[in-house]
PDB file of N, CA and C in Angstrom:
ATOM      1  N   UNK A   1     -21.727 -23.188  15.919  1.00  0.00           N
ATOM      2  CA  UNK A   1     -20.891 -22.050  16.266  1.00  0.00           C
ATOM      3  C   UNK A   1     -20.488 -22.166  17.732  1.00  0.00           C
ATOM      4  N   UNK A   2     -18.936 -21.792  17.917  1.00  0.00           N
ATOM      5  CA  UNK A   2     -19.042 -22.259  19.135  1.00  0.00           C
ATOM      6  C   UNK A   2     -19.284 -21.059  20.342  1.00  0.00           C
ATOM      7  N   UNK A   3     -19.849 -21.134  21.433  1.00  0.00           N
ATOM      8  CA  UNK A   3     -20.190 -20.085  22.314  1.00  0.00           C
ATOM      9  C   UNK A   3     -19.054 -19.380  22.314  1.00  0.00           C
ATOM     10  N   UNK A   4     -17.973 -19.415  22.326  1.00  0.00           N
ATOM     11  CA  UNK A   4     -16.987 -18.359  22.606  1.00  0.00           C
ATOM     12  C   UNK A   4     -17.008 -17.229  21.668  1.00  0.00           C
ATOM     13  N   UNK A   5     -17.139 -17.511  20.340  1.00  0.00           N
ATOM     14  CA  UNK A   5     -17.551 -16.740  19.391  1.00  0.00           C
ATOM     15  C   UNK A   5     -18.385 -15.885  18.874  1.00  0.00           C
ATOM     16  N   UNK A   6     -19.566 -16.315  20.061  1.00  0.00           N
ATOM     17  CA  UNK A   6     -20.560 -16.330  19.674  1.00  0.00           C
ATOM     18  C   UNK A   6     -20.838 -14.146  19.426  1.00  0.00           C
ATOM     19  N   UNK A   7     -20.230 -13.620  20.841  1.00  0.00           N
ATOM     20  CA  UNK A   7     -20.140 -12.255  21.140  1.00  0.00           C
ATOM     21  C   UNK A   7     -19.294 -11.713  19.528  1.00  0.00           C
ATOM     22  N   UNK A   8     -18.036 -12.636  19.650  1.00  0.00           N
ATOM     23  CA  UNK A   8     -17.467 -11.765  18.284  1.00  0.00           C
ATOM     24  C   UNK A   8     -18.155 -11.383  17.328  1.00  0.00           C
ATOM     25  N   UNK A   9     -19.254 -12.698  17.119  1.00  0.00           N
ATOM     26  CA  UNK A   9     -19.999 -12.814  15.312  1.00  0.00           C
ATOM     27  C   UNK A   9     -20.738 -11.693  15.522  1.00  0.00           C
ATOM     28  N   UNK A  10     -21.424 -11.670  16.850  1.00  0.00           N
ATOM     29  CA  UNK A  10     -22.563 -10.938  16.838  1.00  0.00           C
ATOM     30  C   UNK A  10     -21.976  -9.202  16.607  1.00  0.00           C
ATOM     31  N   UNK A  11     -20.910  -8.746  17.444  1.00  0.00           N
ATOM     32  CA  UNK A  11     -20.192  -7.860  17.222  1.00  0.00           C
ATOM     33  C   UNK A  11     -20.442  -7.400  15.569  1.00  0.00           C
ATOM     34  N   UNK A  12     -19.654  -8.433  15.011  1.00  0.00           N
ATOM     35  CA  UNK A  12     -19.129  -7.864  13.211  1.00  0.00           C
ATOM     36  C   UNK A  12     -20.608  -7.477  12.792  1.00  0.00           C
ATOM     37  N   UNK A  13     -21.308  -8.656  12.887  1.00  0.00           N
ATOM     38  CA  UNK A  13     -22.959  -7.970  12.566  1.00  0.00           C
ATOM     39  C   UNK A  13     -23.207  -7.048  12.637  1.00  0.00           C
ATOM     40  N   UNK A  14     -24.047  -6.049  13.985  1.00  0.00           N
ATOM     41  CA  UNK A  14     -23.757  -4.907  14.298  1.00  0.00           C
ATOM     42  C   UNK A  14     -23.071  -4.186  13.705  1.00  0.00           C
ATOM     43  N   UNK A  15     -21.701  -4.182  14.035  1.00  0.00           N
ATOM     44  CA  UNK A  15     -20.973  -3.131  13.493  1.00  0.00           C
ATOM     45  C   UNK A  15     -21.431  -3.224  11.487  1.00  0.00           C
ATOM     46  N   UNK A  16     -21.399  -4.276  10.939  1.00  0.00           N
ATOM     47  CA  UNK A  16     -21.924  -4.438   9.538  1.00  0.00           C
ATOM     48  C   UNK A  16     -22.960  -3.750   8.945  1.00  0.00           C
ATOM     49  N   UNK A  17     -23.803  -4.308   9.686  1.00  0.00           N
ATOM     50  CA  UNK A  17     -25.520  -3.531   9.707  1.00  0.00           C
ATOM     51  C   UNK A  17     -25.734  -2.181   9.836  1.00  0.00           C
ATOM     52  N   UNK A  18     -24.319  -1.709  10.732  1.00  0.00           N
ATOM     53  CA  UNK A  18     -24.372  -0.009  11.087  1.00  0.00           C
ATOM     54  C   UNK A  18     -24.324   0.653   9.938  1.00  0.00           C
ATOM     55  N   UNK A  19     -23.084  -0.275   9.692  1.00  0.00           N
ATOM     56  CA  UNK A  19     -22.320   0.771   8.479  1.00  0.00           C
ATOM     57  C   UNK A  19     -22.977   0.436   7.117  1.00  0.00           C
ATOM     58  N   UNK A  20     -23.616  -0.469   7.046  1.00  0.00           N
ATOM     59  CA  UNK A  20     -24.596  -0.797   5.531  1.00  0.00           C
ATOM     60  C   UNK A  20     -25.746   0.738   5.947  1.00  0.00           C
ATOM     61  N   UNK A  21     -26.078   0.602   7.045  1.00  0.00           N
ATOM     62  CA  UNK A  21     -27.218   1.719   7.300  1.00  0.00           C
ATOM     63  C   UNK A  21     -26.357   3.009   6.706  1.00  0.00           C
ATOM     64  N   UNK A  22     -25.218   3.157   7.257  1.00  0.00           N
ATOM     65  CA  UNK A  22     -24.737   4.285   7.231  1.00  0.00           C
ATOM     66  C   UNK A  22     -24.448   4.826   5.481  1.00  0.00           C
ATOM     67  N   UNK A  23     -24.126   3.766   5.090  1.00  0.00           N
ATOM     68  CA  UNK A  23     -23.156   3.894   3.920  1.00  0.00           C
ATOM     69  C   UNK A  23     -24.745   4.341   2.635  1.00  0.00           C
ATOM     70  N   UNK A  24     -25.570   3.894   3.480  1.00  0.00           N
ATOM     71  CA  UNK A  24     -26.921   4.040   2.217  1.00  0.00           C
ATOM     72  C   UNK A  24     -27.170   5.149   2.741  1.00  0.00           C
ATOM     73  N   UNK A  25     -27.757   5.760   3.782  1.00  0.00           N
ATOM     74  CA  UNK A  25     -28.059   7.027   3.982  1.00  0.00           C
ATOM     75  C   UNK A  25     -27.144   8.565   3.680  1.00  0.00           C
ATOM     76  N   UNK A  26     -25.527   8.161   3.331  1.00  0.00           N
ATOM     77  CA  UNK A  26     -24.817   9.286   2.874  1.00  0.00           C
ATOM     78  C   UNK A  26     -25.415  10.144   1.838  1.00  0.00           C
ATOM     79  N   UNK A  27     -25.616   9.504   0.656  1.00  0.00           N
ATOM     80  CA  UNK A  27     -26.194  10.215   0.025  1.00  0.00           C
ATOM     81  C   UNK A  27     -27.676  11.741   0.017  1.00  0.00           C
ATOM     82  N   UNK A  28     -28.074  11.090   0.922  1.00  0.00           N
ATOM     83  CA  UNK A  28     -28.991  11.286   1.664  1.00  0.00           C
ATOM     84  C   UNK A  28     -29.177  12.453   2.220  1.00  0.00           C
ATOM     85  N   UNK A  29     -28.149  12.812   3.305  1.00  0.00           N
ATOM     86  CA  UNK A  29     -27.564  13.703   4.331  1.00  0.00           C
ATOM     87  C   UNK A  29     -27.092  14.744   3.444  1.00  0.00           C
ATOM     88  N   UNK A  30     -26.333  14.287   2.542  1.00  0.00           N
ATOM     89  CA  UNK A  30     -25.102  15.106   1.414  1.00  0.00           C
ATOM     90  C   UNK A  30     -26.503  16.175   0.468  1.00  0.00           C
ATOM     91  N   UNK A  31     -27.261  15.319   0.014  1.00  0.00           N
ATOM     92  CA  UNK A  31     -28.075  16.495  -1.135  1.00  0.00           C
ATOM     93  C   UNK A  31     -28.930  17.083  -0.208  1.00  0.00           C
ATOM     94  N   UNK A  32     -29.330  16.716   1.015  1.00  0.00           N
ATOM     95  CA  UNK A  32     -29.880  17.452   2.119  1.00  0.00           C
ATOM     96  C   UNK A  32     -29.533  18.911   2.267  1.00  0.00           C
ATOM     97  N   UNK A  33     -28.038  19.021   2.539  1.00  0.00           N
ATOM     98  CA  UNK A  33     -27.040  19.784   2.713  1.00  0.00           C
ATOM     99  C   UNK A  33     -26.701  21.098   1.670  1.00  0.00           C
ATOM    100  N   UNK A  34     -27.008  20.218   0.426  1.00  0.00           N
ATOM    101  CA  UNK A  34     -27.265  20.848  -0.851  1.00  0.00           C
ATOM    102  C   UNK A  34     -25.634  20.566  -1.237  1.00  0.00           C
ATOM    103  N   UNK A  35     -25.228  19.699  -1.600  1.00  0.00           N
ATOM    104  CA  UNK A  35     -24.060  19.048  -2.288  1.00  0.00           C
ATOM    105  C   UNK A  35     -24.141  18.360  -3.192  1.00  0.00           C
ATOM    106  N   UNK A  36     -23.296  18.614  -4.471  1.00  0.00           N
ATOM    107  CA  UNK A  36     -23.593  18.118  -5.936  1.00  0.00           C
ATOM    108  C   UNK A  36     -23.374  16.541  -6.232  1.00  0.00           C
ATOM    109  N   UNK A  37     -23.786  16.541  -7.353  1.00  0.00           N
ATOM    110  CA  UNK A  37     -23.734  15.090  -7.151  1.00  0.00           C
ATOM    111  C   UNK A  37     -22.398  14.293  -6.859  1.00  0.00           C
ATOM    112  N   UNK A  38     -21.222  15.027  -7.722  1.00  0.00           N
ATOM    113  CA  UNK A  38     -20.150  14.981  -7.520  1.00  0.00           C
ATOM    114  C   UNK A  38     -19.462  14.758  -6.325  1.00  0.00           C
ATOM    115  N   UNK A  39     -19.844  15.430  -5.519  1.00  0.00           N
ATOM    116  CA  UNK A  39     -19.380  15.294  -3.640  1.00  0.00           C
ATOM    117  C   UNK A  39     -19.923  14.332  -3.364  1.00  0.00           C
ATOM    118  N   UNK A  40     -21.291  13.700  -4.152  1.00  0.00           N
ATOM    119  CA  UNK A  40     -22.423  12.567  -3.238  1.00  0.00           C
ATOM    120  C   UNK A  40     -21.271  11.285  -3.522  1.00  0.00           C
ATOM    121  N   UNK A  41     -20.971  11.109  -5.048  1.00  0.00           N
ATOM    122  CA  UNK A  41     -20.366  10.412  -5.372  1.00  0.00           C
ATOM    123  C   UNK A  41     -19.019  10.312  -4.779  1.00  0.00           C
ATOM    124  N   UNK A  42     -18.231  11.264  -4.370  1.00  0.00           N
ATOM    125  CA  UNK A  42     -17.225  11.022  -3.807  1.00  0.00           C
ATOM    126  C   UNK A  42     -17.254  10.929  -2.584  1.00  0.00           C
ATOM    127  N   UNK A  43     -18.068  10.917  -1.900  1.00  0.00           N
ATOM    128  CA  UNK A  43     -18.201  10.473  -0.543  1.00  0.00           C
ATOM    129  C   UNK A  43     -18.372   9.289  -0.276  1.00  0.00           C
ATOM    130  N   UNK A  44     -19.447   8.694  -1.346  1.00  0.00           N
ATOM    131  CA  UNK A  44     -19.853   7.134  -1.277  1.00  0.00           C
ATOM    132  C   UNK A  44     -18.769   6.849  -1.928  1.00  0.00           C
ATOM    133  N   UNK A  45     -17.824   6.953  -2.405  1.00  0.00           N
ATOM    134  CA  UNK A  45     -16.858   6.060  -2.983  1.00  0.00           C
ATOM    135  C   UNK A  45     -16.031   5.826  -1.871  1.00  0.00           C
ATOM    136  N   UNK A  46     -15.681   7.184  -1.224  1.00  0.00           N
ATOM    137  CA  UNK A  46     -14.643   7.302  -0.502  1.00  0.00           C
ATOM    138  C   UNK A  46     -14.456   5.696   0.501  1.00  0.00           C
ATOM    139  N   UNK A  47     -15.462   5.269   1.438  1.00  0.00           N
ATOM    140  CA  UNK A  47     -15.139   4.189   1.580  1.00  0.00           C
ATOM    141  C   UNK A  47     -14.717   2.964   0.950  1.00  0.00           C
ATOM    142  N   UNK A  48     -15.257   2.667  -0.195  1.00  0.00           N
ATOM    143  CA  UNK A  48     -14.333   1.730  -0.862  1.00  0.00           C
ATOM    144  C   UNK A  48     -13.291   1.430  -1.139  1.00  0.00           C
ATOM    145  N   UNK A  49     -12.982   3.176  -1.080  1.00  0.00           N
ATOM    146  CA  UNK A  49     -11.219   3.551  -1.800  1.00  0.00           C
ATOM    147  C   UNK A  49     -10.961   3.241  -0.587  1.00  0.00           C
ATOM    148  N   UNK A  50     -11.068   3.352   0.625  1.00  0.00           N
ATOM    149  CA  UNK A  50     -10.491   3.001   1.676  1.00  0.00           C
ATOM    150  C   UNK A  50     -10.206   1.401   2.503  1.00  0.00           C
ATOM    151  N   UNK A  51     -11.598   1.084   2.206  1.00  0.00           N
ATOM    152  CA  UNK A  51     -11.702  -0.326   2.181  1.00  0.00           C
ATOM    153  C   UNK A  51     -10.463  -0.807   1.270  1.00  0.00           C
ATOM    154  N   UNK A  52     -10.375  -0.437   0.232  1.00  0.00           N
ATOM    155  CA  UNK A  52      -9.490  -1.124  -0.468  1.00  0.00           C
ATOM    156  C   UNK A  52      -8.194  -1.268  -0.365  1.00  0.00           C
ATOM    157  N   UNK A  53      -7.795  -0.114   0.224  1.00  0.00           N
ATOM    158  CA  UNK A  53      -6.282   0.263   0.487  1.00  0.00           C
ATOM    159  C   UNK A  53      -5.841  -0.415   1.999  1.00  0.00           C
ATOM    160  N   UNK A  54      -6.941  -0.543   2.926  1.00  0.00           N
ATOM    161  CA  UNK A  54      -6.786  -0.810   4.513  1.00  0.00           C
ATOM    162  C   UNK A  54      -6.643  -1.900   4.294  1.00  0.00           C
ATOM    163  N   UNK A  55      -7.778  -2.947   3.674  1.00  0.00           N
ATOM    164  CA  UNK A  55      -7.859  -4.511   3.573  1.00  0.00           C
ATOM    165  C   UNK A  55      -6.831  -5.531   3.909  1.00  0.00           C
ATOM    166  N   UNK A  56      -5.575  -5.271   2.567  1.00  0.00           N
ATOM    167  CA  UNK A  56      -4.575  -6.254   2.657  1.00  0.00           C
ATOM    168  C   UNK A  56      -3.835  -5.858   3.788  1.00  0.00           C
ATOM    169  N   UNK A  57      -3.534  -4.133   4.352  1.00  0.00           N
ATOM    170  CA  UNK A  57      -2.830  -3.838   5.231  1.00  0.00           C
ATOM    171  C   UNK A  57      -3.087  -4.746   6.616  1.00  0.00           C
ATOM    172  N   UNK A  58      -4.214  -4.815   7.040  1.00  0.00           N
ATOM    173  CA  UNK A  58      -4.658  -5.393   8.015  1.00  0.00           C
ATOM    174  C   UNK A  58      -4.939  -6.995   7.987  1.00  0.00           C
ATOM    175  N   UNK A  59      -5.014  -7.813   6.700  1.00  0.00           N
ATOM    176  CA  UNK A  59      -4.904  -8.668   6.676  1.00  0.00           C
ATOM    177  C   UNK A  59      -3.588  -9.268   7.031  1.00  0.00           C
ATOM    178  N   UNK A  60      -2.636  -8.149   6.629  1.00  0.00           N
ATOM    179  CA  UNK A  60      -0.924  -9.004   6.635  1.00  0.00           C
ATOM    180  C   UNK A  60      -1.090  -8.510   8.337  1.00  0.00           C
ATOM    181  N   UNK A  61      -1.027  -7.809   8.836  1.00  0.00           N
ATOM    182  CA  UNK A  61      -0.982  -7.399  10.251  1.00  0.00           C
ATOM    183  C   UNK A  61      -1.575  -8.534  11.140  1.00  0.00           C
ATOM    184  N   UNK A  62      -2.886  -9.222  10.620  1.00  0.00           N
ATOM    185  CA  UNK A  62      -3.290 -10.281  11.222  1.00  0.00           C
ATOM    186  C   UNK A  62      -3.099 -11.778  11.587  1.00  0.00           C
ATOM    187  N   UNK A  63      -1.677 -11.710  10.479  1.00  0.00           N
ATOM    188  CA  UNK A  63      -0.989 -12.976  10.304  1.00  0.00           C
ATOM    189  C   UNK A  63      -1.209 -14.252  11.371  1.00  0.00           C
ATOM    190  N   UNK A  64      -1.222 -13.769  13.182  1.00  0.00           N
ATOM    191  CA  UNK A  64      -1.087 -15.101  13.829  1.00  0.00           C
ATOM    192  C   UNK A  64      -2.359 -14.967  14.273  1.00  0.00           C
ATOM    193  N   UNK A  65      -2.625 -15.400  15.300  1.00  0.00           N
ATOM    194  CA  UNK A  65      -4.002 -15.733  16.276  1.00  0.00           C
ATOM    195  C   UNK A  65      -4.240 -14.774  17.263  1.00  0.00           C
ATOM    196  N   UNK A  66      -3.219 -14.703  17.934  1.00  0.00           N
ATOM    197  CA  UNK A  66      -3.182 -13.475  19.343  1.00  0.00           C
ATOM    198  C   UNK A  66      -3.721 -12.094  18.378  1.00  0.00           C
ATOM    199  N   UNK A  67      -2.655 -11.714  17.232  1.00  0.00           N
ATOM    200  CA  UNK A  67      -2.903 -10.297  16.613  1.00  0.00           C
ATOM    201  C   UNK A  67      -4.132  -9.924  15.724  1.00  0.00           C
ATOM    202  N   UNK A  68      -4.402 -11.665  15.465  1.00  0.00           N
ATOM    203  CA  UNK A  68      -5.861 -11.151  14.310  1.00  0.00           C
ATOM    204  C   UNK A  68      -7.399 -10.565  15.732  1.00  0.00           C
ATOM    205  N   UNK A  69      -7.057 -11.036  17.097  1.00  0.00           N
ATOM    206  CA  UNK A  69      -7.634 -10.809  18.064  1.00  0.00           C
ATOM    207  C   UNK A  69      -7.729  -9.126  18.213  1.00  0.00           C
ATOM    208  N   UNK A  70      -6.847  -8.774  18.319  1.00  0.00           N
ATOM    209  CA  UNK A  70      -6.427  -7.092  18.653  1.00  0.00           C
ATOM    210  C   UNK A  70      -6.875  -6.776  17.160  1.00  0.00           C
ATOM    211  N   UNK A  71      -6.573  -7.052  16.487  1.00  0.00           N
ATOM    212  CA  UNK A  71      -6.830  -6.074  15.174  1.00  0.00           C
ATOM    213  C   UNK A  71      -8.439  -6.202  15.297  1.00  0.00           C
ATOM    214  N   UNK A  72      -8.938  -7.074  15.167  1.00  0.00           N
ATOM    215  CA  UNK A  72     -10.370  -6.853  15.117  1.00  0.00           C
ATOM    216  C   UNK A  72     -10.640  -6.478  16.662  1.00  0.00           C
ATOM    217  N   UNK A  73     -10.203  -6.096  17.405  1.00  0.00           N
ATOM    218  CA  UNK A  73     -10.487  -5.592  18.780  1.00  0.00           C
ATOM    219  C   UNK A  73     -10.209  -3.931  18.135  1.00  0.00           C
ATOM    220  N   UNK A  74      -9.281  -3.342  17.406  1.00  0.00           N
ATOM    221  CA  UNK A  74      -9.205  -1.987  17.293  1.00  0.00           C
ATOM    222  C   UNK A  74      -9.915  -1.341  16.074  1.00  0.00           C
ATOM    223  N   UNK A  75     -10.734  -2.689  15.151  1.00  0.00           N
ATOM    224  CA  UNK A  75     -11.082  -1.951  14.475  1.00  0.00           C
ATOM    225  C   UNK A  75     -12.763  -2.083  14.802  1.00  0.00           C
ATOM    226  N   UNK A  76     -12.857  -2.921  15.791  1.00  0.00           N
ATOM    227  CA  UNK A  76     -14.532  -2.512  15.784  1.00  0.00           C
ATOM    228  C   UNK A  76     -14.318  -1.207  16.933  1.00  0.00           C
ATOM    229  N   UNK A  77     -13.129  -1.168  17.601  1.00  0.00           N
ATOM    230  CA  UNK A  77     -13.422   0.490  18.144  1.00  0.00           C
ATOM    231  C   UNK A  77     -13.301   1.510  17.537  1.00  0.00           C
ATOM    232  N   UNK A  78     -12.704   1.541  16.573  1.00  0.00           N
ATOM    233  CA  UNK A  78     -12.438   2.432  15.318  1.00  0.00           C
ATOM    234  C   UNK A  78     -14.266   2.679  14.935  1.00  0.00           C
ATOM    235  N   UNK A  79     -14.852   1.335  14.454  1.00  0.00           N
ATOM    236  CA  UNK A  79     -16.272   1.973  14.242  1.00  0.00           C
ATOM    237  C   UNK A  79     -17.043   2.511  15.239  1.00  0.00           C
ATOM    238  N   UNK A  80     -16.748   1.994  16.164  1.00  0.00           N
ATOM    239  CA  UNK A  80     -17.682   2.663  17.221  1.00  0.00           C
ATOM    240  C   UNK A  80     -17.399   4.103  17.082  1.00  0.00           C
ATOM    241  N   UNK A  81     -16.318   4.495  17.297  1.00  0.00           N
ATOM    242  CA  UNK A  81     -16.362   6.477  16.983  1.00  0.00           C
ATOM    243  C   UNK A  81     -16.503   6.916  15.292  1.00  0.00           C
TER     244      UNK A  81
END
């Protein structure tokens, strides 16, 4: 791997690991709250449905080298908040 990269990989990790944490504990928080299963379920879906719809958007957006840079520059700030 080459050192220049090395910050990016580690980046996606992190941010990966967050959101695996995050994405398992929804449920969690939600019947805490006292929300049916129905809401649990649509909450945990909700990212997928989103994942799914963002994906190709941002893939075509990433088309050259300079822009696939910025896109993954705005979307690990996107996770950070």
């Amino acid at each position: 791997l080459p050192r220049s990269l090395l910050l990016v990989v580690l980046s996606v990790f992190a941010q990966m690991l967050g959101e695996g944490v995050a994405i398992s504990t929804i449920p969690l928080h939600l019947t805490a709250m006292g929300a049916s299963p129905l809401i649990v379920g649509a909450a945990t879906s909700a990212f997928s449905v989103a994942q799914m719809i963002c994906c190709p958007i941002l893939v075509r957006l990433s088309g050259c080298q300079q822009s696939r840079t910025s896109i993954l520059r705005l979307c690990l700030a996107g996770a950070a908040f």
